[in-house]
C-alpha atoms as a PDB file:
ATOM      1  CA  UNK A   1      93.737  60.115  74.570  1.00  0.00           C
ATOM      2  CA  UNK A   2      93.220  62.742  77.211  1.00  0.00           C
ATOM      3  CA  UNK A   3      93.362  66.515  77.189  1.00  0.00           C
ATOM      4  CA  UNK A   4      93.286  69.278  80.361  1.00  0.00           C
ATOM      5  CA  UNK A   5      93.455  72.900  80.116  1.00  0.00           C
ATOM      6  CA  UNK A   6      92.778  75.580  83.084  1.00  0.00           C
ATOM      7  CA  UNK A   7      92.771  78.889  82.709  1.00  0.00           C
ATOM      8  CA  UNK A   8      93.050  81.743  85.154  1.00  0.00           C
ATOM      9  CA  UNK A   9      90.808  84.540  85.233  1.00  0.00           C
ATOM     10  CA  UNK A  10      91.721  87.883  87.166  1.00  0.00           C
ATOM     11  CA  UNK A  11      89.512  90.767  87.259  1.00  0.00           C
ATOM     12  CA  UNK A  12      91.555  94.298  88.628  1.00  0.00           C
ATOM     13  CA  UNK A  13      88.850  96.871  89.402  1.00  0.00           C
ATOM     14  CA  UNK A  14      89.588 100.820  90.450  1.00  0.00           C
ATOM     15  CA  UNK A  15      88.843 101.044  94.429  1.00  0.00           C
ATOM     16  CA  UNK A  16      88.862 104.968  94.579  1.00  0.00           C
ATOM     17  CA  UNK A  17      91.617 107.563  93.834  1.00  0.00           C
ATOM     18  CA  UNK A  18      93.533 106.478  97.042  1.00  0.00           C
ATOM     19  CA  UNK A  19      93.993 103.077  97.077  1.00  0.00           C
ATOM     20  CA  UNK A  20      96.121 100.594  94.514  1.00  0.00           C
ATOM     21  CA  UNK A  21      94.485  97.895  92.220  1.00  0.00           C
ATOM     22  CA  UNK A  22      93.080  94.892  93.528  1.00  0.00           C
ATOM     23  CA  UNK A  23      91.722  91.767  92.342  1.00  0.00           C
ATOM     24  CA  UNK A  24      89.158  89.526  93.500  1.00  0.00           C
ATOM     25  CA  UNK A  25      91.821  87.147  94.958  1.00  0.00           C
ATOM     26  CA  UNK A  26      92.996  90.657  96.836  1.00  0.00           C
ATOM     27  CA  UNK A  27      96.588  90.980  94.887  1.00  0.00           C
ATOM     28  CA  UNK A  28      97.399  94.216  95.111  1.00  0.00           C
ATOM     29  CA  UNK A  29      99.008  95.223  91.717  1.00  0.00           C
ATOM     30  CA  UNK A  30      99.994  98.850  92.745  1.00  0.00           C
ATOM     31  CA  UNK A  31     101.296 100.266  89.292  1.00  0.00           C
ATOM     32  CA  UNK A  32      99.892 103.965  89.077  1.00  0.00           C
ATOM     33  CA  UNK A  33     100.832 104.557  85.640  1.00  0.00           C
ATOM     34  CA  UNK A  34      98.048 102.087  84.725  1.00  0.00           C
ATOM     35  CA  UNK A  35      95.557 104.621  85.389  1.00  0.00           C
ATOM     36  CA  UNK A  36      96.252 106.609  82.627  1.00  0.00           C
ATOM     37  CA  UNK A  37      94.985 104.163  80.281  1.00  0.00           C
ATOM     38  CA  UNK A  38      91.421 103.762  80.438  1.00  0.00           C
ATOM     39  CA  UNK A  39      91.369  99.991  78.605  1.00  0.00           C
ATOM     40  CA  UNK A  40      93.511  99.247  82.106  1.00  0.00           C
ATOM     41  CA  UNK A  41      90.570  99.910  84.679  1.00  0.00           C
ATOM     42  CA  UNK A  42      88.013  97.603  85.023  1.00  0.00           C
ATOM     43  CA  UNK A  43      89.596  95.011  82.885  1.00  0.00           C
ATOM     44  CA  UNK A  44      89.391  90.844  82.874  1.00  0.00           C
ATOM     45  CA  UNK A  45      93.223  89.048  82.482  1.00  0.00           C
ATOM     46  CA  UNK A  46      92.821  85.580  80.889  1.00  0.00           C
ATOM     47  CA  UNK A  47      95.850  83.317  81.351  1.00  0.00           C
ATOM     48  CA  UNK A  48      96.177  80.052  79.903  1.00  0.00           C
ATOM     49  CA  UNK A  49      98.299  78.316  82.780  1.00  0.00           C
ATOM     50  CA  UNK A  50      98.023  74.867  81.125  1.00  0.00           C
ATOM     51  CA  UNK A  51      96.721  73.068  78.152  1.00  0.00           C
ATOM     52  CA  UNK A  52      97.740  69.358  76.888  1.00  0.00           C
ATOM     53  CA  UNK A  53      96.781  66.297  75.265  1.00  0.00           C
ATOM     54  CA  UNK A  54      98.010  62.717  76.794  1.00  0.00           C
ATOM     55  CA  UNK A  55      98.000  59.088  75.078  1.00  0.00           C
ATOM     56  CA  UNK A  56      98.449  56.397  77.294  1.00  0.00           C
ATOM     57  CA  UNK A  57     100.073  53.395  76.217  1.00  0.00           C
ATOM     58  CA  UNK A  58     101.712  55.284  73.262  1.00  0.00           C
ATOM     59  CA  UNK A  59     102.991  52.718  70.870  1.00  0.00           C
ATOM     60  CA  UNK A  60     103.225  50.386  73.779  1.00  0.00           C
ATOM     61  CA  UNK A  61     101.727  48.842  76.936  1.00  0.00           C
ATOM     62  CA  UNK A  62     102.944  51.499  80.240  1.00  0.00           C
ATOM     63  CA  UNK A  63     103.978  54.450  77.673  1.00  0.00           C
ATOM     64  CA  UNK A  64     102.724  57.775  77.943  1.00  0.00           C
ATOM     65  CA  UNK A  65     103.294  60.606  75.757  1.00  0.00           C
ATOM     66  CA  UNK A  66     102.218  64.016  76.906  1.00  0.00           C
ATOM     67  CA  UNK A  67     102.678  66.814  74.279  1.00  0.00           C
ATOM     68  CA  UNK A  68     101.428  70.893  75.422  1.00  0.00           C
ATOM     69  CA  UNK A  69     102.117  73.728  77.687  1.00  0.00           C
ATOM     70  CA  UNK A  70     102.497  72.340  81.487  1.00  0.00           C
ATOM     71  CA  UNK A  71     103.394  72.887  84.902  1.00  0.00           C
ATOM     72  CA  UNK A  72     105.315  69.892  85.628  1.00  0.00           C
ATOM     73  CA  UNK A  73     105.985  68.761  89.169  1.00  0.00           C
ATOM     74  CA  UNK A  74     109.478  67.043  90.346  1.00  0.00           C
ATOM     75  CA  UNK A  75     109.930  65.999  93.874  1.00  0.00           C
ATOM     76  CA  UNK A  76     107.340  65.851  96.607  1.00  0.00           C
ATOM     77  CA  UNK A  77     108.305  69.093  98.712  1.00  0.00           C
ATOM     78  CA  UNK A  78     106.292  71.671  99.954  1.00  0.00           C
ATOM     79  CA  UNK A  79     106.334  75.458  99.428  1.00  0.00           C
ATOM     80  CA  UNK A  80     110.238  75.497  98.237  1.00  0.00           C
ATOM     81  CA  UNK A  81     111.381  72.876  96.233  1.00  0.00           C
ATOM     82  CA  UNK A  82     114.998  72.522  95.353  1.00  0.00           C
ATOM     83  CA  UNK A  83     114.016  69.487  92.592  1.00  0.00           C
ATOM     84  CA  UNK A  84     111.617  71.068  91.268  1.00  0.00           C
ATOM     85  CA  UNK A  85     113.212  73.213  88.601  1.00  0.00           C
ATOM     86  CA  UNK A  86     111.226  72.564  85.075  1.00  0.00           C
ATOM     87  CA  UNK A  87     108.909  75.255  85.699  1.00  0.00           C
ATOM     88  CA  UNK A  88     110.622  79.128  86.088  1.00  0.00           C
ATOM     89  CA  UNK A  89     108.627  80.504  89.172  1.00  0.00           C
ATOM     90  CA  UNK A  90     106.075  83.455  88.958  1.00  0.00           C
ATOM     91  CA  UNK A  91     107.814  85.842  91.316  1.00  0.00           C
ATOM     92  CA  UNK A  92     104.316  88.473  90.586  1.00  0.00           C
ATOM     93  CA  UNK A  93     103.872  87.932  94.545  1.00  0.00           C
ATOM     94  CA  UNK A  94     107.377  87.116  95.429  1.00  0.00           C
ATOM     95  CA  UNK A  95     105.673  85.525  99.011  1.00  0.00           C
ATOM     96  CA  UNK A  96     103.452  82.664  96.624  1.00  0.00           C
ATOM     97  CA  UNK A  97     106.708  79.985  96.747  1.00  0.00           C
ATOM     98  CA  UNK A  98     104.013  77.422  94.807  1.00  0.00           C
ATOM     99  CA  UNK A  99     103.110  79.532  92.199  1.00  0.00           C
ATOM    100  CA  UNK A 100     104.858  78.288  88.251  1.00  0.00           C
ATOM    101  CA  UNK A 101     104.298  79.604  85.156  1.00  0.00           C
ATOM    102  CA  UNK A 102     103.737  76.964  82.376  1.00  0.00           C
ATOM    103  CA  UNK A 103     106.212  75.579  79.704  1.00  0.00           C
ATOM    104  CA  UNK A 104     105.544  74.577  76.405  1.00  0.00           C
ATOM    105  CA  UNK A 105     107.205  70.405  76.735  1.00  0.00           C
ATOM    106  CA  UNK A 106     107.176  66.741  75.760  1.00  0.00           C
ATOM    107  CA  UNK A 107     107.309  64.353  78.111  1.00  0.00           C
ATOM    108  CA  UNK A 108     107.370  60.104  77.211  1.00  0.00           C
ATOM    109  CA  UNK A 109     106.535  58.329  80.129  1.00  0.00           C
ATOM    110  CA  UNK A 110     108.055  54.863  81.446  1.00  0.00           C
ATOM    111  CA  UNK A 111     105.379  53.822  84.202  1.00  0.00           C
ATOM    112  CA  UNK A 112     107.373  49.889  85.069  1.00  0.00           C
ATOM    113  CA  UNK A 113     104.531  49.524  87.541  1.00  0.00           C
ATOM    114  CA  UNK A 114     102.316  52.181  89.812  1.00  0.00           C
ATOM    115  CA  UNK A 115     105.362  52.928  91.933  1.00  0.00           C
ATOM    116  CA  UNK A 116     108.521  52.850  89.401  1.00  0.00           C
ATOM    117  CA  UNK A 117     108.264  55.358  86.370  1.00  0.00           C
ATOM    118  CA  UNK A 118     111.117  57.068  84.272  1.00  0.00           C
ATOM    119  CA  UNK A 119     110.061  60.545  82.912  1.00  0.00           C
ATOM    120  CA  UNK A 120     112.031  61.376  79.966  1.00  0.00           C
ATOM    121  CA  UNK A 121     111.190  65.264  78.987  1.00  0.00           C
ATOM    122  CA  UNK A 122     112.331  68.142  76.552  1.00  0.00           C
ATOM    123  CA  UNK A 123     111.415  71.519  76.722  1.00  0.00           C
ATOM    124  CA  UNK A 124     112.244  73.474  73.298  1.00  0.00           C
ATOM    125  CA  UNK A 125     112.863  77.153  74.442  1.00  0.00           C
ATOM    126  CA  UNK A 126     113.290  79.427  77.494  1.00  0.00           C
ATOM    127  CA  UNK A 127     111.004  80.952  79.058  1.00  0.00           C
ATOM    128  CA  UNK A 128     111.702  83.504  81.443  1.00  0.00           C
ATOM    129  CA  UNK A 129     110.305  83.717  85.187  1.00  0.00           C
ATOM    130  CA  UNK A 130     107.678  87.209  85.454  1.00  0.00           C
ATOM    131  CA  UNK A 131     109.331  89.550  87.939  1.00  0.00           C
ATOM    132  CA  UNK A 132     108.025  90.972  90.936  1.00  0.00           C
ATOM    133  CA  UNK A 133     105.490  93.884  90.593  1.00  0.00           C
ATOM    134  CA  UNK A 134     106.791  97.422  90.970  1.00  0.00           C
ATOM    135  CA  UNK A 135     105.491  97.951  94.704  1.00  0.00           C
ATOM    136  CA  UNK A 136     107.765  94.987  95.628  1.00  0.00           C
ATOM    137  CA  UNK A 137     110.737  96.021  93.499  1.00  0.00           C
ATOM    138  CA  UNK A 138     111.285  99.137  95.793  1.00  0.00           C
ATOM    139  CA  UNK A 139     111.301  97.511  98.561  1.00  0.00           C
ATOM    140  CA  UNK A 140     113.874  94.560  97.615  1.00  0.00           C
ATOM    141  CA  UNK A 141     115.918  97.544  96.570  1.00  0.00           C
ATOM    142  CA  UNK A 142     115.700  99.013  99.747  1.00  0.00           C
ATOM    143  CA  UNK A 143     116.386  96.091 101.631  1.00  0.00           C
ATOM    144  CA  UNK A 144     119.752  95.024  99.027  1.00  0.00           C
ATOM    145  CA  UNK A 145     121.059  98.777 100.123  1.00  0.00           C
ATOM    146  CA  UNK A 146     121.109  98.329 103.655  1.00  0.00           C
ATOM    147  CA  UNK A 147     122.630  94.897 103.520  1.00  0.00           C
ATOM    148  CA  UNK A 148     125.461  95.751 100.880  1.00  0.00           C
ATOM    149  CA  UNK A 149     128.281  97.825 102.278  1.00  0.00           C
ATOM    150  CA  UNK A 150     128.103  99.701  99.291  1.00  0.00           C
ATOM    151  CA  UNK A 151     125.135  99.757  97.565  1.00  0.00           C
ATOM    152  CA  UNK A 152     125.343 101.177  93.500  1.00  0.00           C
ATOM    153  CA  UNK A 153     125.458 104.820  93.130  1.00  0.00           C
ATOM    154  CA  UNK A 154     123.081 104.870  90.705  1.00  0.00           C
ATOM    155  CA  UNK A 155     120.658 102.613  91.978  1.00  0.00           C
ATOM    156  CA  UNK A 156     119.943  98.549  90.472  1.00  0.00           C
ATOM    157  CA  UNK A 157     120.631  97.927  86.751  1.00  0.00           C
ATOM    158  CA  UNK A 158     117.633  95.605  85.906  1.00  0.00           C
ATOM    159  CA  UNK A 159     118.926  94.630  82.635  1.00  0.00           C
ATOM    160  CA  UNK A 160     118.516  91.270  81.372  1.00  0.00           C
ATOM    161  CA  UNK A 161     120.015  89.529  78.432  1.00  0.00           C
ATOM    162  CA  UNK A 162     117.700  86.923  77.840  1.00  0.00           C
ATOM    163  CA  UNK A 163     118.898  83.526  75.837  1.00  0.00           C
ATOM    164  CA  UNK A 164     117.342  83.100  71.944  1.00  0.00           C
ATOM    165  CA  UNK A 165     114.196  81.353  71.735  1.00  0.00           C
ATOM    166  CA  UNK A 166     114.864  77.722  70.139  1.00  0.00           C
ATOM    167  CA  UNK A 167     116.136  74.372  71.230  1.00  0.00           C
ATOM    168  CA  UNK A 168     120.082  75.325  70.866  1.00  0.00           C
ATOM    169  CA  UNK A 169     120.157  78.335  72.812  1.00  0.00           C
ATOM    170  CA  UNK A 170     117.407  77.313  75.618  1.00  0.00           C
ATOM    171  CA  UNK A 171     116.089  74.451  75.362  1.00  0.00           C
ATOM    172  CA  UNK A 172     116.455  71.513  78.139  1.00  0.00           C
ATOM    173  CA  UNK A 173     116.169  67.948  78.690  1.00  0.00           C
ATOM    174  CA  UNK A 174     115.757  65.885  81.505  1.00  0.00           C
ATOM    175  CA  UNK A 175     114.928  62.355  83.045  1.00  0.00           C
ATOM    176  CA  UNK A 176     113.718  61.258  86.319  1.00  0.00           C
ATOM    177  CA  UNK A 177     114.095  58.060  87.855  1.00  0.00           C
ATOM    178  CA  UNK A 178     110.983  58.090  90.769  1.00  0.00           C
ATOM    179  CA  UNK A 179     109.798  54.888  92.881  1.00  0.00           C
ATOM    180  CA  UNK A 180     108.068  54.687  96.489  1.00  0.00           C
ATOM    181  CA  UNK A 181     109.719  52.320  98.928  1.00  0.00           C
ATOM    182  CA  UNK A 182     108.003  51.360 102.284  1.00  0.00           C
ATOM    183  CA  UNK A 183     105.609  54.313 101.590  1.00  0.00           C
ATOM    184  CA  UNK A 184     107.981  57.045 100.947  1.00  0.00           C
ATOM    185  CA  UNK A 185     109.056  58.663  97.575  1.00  0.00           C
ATOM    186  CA  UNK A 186     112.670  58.594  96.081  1.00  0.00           C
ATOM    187  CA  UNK A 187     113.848  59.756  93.253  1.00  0.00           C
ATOM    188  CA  UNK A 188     116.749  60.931  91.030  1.00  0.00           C
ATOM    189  CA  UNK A 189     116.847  63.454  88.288  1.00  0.00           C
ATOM    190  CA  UNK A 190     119.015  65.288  85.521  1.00  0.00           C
ATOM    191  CA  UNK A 191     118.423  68.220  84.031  1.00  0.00           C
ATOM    192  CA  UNK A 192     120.863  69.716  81.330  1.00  0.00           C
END
């Protein structure tokens, strides 16, 4: 039996009346209206981005079983990854093409040897990818006008009718088939 968790820990500090929030990984998070709350300056975010528990050779010899909130990784891509579509992206800085957000799932492993494993996994409910910050949304907007022939009147309806939260309504499944051959990866998946 194995666990992991990691957490990430942002700190957004006030740099002076005329400049935006920043963090200490220099994000700018550029939302005004936060300084009219004083809990909002000066103020430590705590994210869990992953915690889990694996048992190898669940039940049997060569099965895992991995039960918790994960960032699961299909395909071997870099930056944007068509396979890789467990995980709903974290579009907070639309220009971070890595970045996931976490998803509470089971997964029961199938490792055949070191190179051939089926990955059978279920995630119960939807959750939804975070949006771009506000600084960023005006500019997408800006850029969508000029490229439409004609934009909305009224500007972008940002409305979003989000799926209930249980296995019916949201939830997925998937398997993937992976092996390496002659030192390169293959592999085919399903998700529904």
């Amino acid at each position: 039996l194995e666990g992991y968790a990691e957490l990430k820990i942002r700190y957004f500090a006030f740099s002076g009346e005329d400049y935006p929030y920043f963090s200490k990984e220099n994000r700018i998070t550029s939302d005004y209206n936060l300084l009219e709350d004083v809990d909002t300056v000066n103020q430590v975010i705590l994210e869990l981005k992953e915690a889990y528990i694996t048992k190898y050779d669940f039940l049997v010899k060569g099965v895992d079983f991995i039960i918790g909130k994960r960032i699961i990784k299909w395909g071997t891509a870099d930056g944007i990854n068509p396979s890789d579509n467990i995980n709903p992206p974290n579009l907070e800085y639309p220009l971070s093409f890595k970045d996931k957000l976490g998803v509470n799932a089971l997964e029961l492993r199938l490792n055949f040897s070191e190179d051939v494993v089926l990955a059978i996994v279920g995630v119960p409910s939807f959750t939804p990818p975070v949006m771009p910050l506000s600084i960023f949304n005006a500019i997408i907007e800006e850029k969508l006008s000029s490229a439409l022939p004609s934009p909305p009147q009224n500007g972008f309806d940002y409305e979003v009718d989000l799926p209930e939260r249980n296995m019916k309504e949201s939830g997925k499944a998937g398997a993937r088939f992976s092996f390496k051959l002659f030192n390169t990866d293959f592999s085919l998946g399903y998700l529904y």
